[in-house]
C-alpha atoms as a PDB file:
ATOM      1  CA  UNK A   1     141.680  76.761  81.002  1.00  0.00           C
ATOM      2  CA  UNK A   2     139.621  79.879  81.994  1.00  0.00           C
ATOM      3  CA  UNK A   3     137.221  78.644  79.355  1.00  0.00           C
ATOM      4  CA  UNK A   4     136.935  75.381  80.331  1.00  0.00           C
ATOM      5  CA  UNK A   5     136.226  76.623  83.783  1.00  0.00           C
ATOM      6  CA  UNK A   6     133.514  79.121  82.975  1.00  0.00           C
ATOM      7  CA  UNK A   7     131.734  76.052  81.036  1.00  0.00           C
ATOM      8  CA  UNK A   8     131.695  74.389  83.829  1.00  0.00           C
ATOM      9  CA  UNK A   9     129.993  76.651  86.017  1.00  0.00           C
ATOM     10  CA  UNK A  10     127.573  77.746  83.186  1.00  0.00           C
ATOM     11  CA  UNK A  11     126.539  73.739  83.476  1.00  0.00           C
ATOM     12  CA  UNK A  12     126.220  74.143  87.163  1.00  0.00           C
ATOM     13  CA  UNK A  13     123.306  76.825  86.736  1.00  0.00           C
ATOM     14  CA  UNK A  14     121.528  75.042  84.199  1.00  0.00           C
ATOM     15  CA  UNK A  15     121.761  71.555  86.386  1.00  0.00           C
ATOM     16  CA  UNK A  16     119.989  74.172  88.940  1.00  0.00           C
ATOM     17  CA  UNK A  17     117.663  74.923  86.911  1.00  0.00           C
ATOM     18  CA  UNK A  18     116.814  71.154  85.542  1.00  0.00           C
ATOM     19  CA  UNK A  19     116.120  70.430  89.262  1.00  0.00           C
ATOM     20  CA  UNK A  20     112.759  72.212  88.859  1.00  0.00           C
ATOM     21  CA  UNK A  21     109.573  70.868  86.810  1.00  0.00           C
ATOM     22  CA  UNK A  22     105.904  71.242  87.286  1.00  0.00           C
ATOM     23  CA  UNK A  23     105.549  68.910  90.459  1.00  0.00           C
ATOM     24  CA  UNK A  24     109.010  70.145  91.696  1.00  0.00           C
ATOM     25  CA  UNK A  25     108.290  73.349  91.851  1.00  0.00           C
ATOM     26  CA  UNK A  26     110.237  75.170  95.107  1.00  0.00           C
ATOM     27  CA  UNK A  27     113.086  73.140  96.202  1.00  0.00           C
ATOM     28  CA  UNK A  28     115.567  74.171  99.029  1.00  0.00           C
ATOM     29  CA  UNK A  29     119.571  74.222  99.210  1.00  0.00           C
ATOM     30  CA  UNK A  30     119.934  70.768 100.009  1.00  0.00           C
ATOM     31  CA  UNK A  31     117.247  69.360  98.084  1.00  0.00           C
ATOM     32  CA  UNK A  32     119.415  70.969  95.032  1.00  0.00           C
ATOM     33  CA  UNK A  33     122.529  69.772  96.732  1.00  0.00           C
ATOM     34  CA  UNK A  34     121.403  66.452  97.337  1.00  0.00           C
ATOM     35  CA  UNK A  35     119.711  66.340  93.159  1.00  0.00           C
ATOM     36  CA  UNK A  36     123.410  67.495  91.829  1.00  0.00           C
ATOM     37  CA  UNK A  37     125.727  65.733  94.153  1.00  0.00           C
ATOM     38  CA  UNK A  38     127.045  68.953  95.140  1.00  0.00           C
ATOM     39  CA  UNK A  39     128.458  70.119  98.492  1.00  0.00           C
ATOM     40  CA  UNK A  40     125.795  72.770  99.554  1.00  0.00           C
ATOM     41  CA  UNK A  41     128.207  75.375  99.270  1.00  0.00           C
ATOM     42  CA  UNK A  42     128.780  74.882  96.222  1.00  0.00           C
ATOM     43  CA  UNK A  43     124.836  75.088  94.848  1.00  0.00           C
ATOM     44  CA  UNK A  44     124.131  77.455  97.132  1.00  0.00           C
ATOM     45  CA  UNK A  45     126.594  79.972  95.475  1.00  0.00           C
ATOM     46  CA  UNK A  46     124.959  78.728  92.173  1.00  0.00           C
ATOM     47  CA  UNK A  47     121.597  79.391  93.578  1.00  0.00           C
ATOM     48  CA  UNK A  48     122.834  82.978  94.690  1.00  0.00           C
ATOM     49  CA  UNK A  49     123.915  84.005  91.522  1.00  0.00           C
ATOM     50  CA  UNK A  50     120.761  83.109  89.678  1.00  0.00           C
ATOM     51  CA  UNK A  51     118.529  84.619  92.257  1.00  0.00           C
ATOM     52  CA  UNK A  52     120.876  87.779  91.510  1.00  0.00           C
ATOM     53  CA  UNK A  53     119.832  87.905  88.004  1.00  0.00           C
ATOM     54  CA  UNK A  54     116.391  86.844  88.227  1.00  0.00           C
ATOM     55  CA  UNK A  55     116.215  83.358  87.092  1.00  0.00           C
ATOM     56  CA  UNK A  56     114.915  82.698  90.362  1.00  0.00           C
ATOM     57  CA  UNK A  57     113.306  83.373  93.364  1.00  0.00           C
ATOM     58  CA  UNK A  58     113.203  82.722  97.412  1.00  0.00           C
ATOM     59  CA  UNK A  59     110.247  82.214  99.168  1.00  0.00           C
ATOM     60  CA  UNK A  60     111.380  83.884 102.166  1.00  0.00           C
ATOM     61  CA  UNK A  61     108.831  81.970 104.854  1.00  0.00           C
ATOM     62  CA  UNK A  62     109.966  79.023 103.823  1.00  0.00           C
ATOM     63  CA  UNK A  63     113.972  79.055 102.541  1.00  0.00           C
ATOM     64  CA  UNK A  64     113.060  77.625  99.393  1.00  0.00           C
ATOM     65  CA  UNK A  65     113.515  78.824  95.765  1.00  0.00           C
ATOM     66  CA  UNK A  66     111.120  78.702  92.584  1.00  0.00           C
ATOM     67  CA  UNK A  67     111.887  80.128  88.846  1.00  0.00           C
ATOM     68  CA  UNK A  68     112.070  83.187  88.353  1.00  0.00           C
ATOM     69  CA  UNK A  69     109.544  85.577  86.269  1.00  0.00           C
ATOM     70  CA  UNK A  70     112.451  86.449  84.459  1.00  0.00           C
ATOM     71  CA  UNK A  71     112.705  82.907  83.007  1.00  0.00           C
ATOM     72  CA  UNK A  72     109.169  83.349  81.770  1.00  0.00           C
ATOM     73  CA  UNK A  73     109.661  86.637  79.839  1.00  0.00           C
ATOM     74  CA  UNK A  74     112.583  85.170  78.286  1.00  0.00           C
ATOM     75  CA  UNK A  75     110.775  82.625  77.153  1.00  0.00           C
ATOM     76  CA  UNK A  76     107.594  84.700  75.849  1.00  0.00           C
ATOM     77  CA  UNK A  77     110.457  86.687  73.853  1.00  0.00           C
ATOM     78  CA  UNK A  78     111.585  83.392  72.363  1.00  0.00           C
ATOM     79  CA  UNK A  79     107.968  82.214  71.359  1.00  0.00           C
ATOM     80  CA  UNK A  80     107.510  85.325  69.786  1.00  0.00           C
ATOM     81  CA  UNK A  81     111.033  85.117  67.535  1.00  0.00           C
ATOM     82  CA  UNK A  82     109.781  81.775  66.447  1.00  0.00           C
ATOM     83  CA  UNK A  83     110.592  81.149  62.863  1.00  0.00           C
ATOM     84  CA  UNK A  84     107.602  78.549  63.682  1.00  0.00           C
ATOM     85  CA  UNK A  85     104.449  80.691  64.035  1.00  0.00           C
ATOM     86  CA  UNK A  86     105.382  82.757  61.055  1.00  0.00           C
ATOM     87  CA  UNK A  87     106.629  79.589  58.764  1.00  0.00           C
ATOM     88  CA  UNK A  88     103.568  77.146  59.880  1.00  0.00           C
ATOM     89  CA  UNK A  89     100.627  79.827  60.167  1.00  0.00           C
ATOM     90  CA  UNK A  90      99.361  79.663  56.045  1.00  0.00           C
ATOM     91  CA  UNK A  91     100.382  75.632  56.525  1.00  0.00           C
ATOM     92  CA  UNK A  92      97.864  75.368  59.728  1.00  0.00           C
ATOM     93  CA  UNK A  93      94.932  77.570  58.249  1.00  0.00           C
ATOM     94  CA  UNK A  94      95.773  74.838  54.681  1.00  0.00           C
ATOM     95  CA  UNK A  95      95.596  71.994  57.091  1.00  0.00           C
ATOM     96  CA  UNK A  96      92.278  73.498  59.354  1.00  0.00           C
ATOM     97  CA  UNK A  97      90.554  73.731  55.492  1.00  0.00           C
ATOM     98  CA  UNK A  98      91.175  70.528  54.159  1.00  0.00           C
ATOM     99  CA  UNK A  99      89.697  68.654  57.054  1.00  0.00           C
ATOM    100  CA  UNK A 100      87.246  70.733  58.033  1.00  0.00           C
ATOM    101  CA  UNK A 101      88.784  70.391  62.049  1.00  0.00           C
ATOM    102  CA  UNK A 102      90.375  72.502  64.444  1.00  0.00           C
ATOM    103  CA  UNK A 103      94.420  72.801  63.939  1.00  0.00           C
ATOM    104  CA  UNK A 104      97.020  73.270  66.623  1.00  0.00           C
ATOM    105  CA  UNK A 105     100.584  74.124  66.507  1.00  0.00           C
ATOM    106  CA  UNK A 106     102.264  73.342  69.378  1.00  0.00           C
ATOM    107  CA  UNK A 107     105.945  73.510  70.690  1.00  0.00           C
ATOM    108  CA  UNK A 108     107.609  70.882  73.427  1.00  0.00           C
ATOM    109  CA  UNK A 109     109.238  73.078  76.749  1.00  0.00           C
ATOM    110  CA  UNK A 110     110.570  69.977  77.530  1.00  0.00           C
ATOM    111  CA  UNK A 111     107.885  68.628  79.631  1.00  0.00           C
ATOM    112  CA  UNK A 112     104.568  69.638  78.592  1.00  0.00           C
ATOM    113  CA  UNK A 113     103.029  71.464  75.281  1.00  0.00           C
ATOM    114  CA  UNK A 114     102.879  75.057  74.972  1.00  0.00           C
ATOM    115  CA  UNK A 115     100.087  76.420  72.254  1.00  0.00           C
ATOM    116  CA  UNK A 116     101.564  79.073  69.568  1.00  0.00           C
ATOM    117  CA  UNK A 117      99.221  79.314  66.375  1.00  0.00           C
ATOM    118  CA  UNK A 118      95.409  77.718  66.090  1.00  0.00           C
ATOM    119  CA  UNK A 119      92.916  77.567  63.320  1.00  0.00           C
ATOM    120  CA  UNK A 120      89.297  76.502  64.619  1.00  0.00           C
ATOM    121  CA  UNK A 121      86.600  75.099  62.542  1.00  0.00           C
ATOM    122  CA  UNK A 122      87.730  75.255  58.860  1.00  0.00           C
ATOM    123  CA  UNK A 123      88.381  78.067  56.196  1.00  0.00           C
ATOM    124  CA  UNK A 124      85.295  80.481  58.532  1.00  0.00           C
ATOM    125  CA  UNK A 125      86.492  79.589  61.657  1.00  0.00           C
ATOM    126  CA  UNK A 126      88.909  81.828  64.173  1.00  0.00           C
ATOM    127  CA  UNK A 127      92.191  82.301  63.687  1.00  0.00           C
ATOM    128  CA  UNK A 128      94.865  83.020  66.621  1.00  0.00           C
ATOM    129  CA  UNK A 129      96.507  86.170  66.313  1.00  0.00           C
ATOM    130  CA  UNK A 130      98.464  86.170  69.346  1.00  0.00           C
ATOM    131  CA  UNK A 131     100.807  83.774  71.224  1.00  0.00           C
ATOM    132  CA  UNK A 132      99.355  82.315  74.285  1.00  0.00           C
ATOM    133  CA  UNK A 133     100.805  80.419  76.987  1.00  0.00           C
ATOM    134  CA  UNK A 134      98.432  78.106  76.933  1.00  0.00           C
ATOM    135  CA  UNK A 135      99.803  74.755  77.807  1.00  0.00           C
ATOM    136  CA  UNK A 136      98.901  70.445  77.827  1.00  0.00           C
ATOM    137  CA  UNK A 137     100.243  67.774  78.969  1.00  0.00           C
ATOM    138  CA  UNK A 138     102.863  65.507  76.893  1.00  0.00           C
ATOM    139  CA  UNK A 139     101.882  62.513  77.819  1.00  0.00           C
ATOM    140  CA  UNK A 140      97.788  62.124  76.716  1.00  0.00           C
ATOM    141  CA  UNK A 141      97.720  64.708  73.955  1.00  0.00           C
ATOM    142  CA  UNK A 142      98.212  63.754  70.158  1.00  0.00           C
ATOM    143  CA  UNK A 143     100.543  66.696  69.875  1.00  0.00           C
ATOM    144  CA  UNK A 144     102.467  65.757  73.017  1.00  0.00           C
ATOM    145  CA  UNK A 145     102.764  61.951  72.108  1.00  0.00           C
ATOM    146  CA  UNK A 146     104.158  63.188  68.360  1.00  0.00           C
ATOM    147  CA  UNK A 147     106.693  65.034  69.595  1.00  0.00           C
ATOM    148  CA  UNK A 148     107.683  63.079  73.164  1.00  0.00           C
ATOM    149  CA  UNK A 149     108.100  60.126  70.905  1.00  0.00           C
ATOM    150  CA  UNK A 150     110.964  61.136  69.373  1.00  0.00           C
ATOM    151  CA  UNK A 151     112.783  62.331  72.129  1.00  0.00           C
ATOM    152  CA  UNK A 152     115.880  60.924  73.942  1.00  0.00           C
ATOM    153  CA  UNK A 153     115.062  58.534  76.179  1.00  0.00           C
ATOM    154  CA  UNK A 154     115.861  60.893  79.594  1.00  0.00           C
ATOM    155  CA  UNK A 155     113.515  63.023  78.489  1.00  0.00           C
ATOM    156  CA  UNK A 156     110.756  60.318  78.629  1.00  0.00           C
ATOM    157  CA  UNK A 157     111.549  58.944  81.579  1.00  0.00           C
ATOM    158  CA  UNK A 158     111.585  62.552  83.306  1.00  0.00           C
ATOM    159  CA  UNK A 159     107.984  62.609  81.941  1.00  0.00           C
ATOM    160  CA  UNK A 160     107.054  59.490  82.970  1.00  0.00           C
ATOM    161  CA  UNK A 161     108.539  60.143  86.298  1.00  0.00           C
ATOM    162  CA  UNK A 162     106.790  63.746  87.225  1.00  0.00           C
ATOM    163  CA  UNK A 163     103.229  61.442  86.477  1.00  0.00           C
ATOM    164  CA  UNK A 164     101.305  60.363  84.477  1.00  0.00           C
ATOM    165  CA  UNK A 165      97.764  61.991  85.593  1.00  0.00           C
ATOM    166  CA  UNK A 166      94.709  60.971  83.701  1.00  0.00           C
ATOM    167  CA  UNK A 167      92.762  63.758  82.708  1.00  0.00           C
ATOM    168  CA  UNK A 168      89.927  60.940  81.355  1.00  0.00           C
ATOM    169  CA  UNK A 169      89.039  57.135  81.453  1.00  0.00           C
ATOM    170  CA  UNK A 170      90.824  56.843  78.252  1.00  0.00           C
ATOM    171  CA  UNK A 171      94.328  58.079  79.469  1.00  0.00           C
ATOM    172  CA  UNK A 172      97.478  56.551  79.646  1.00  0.00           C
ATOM    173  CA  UNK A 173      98.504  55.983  82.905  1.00  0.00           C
ATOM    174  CA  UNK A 174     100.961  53.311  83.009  1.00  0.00           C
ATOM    175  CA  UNK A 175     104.356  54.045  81.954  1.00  0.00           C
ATOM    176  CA  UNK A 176     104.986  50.601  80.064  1.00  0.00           C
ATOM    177  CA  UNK A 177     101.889  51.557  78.438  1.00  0.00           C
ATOM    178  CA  UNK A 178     103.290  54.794  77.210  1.00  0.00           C
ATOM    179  CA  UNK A 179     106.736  53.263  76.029  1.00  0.00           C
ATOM    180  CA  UNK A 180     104.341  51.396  73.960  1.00  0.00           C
ATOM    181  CA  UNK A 181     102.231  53.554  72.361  1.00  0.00           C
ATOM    182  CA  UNK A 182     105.682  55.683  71.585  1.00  0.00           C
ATOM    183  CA  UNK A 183     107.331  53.159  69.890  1.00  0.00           C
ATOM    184  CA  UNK A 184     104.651  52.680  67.942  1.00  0.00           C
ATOM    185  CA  UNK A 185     104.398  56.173  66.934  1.00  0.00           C
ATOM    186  CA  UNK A 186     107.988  56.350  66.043  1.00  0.00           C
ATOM    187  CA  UNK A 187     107.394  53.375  63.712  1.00  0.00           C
ATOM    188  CA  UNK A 188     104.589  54.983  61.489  1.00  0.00           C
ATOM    189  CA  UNK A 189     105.501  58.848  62.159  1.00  0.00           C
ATOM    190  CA  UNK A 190     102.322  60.186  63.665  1.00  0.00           C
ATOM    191  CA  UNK A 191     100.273  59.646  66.618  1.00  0.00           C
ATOM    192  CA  UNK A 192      96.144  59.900  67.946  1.00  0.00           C
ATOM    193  CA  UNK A 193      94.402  61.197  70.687  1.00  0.00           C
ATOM    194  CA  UNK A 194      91.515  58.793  71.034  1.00  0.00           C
ATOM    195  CA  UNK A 195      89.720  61.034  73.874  1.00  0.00           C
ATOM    196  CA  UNK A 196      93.065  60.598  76.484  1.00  0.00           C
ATOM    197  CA  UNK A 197      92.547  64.563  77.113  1.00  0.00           C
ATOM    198  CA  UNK A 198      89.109  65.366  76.900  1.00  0.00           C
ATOM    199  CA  UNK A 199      85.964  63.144  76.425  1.00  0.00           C
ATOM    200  CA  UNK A 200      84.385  63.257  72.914  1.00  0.00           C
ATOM    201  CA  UNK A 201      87.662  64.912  71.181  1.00  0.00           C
ATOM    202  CA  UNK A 202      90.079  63.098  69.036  1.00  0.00           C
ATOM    203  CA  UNK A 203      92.630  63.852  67.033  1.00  0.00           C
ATOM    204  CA  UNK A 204      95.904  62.888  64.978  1.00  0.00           C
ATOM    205  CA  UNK A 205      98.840  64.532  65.618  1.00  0.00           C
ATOM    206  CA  UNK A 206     102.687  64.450  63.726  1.00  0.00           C
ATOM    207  CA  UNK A 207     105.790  65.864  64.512  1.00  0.00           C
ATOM    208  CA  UNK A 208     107.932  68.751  63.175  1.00  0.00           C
ATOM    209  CA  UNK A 209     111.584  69.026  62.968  1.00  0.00           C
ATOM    210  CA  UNK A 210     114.140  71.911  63.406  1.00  0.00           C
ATOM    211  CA  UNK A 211     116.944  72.646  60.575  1.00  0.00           C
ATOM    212  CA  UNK A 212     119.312  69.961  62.938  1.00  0.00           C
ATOM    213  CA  UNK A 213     116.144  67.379  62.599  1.00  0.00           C
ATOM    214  CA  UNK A 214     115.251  67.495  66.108  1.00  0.00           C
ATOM    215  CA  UNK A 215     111.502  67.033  66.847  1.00  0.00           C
ATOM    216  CA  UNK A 216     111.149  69.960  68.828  1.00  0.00           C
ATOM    217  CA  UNK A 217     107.229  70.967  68.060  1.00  0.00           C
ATOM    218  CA  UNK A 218     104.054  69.269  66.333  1.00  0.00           C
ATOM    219  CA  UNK A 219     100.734  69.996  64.786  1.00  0.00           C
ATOM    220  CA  UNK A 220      96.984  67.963  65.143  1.00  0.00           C
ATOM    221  CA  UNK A 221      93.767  68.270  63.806  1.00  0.00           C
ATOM    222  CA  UNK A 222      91.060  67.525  66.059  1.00  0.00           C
ATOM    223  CA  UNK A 223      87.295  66.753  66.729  1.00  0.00           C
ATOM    224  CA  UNK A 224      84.179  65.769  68.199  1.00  0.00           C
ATOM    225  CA  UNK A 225      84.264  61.903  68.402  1.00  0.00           C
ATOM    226  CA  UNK A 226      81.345  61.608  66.547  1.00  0.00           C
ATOM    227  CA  UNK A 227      82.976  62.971  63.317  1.00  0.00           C
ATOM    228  CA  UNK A 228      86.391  62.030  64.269  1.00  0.00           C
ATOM    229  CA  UNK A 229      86.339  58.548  63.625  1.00  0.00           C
ATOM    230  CA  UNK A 230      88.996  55.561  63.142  1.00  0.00           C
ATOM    231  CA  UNK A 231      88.273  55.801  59.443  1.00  0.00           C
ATOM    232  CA  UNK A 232      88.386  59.345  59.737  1.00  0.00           C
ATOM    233  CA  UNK A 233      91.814  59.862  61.477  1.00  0.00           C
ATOM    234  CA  UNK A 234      93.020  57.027  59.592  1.00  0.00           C
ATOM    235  CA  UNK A 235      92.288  59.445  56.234  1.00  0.00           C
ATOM    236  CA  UNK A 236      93.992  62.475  57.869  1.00  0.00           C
ATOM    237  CA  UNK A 237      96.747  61.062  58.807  1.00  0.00           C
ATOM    238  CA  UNK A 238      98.835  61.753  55.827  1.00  0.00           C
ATOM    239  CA  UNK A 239      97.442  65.494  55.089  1.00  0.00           C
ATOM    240  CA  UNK A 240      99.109  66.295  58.741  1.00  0.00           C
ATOM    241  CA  UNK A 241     102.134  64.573  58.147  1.00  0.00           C
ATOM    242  CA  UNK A 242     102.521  66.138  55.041  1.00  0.00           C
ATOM    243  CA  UNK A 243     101.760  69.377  56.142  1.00  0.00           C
ATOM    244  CA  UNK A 244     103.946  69.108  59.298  1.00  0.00           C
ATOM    245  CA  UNK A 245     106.963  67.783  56.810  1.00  0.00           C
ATOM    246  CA  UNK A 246     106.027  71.040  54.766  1.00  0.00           C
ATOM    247  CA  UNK A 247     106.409  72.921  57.942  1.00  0.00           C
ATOM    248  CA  UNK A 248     109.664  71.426  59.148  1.00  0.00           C
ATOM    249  CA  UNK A 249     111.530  72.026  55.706  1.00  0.00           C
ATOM    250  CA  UNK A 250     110.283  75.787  55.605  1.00  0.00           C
ATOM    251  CA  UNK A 251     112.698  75.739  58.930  1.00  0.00           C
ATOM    252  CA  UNK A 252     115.279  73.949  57.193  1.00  0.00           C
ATOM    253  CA  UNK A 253     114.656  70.677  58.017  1.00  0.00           C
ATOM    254  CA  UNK A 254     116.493  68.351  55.074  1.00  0.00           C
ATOM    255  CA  UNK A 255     114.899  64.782  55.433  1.00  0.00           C
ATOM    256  CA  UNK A 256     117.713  62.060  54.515  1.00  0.00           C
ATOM    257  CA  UNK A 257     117.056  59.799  51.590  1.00  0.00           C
ATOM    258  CA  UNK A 258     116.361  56.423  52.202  1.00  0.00           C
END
């Protein structure tokens, strides 16, 4: 029973800390309330004892609360324990090689695309020796669209909700367009970037799977349009999906036989 009950408060705190994205960003006690059908109370005694421990913070002119810095170190901690970055790095500098582009490995934070290994301009070109938190949208990246395809559906519709923003002419900004183009990449298991994040670059992008087989990260190889053309990414294709399937069963990943 005690069990049960701390479960049940542990799922309070994380509701409180779902309420929060990148255009939510400070929310007050009833706005929480009001997102988790709580009585105030109740969330604000949640809020309280995340605030204790850091997960977040009050802005004090205002009575609202943000994340917490805390949050953010944890999360550097877990970037940097990534099996991924040590598994994928000889598979992205392979993959950066054989098509002469620039590769990047990228995991999903549940909303956007957060950069962990890259591999620019072929077997001469720079290699990234450190873990940035350098992040891209979801929604017009070929990274982003490979791995938001294959999410659950609330997911996508939180995504689709927050915005979609077009960062060029060539972005999708509807979101029946989107459920489109998603579908589709589900179907043939990789996904483009035909400029949708910034004019004259292009890439293909495909998915990579944990040891449970959830799409949680992805890896593209991108160019200038010029070079980067439909016959071009059409030719790729299959060296990033096989590298990313290389990737995903060096984390365990066991695809089923069909």
């Amino acid at each position: 029973m005690i069990e049960t009950k701390n479960i049940k408060t542990l799922g309070k705190l994380v509701g409180v800390l779902d309420c929060f994205s990148t255009t939510d960003r400070s929310l007050t006690v009833s706005e929480i309330a009001d997102r988790l059908g709580l009585p105030r109370s109740t969330a604000h005694r949640s809020i309280l004892a995340l605030k204790e421990v850091g997960f977040l913070e009050q802005d004090q002119t205002r009575d609202e609360y943000r994340l917490g810095m805390r949050l953010f170190q944890f999360g550097t901690t877990v970037l940097h324990n990534m099996d991924l970055q040590r598994e994928a790095r000889p598979f992205v500098e392979a993959l950066s090689s054989l098509t002469g582009g620039n590769v990047h490995l990228c995991v999903f934070d549940g909303e956007r695309m957060v950069f962990v290994e890259r591999s620019n301009g072929g077997p001469t070109g720079a290699q990234n020796d450190t873990i940035t938190m350098e992040i891209s949208p979801c929604y017009c990246t070929g990274v982003g669209k490979a791995t938001l395809a294959f999410q659950p559906e609330p997911v996508i519709e939180k995504v689709i909700t927050a915005g979609l923003t077009p960062y060029t002419p060539h972005s999708i900004s509807n979101a029946d367009q989107l459920r489109t183009e998603l579908a589709e990449i589900r179907a043939r298991g990789f996904a483009y970037d035909l400029e949708e994040h910034k004019v004259n670059v292009r890439c293909v992008a495909a998915p990579i799977r944990n040891t449970a087989g959830k799409v949680f990260a992805a890896v593209s190889a991108s160019g200038p349009a010029r070079l980067m053309t439909d016959e071009t990414l059409a030719r790729f294709a299959p060296y990033v999906v096989g590298h990313a399937d290389a990737i995903s069963r060096r984390l365990g990943h066991i695809p089923s036989q069909k």
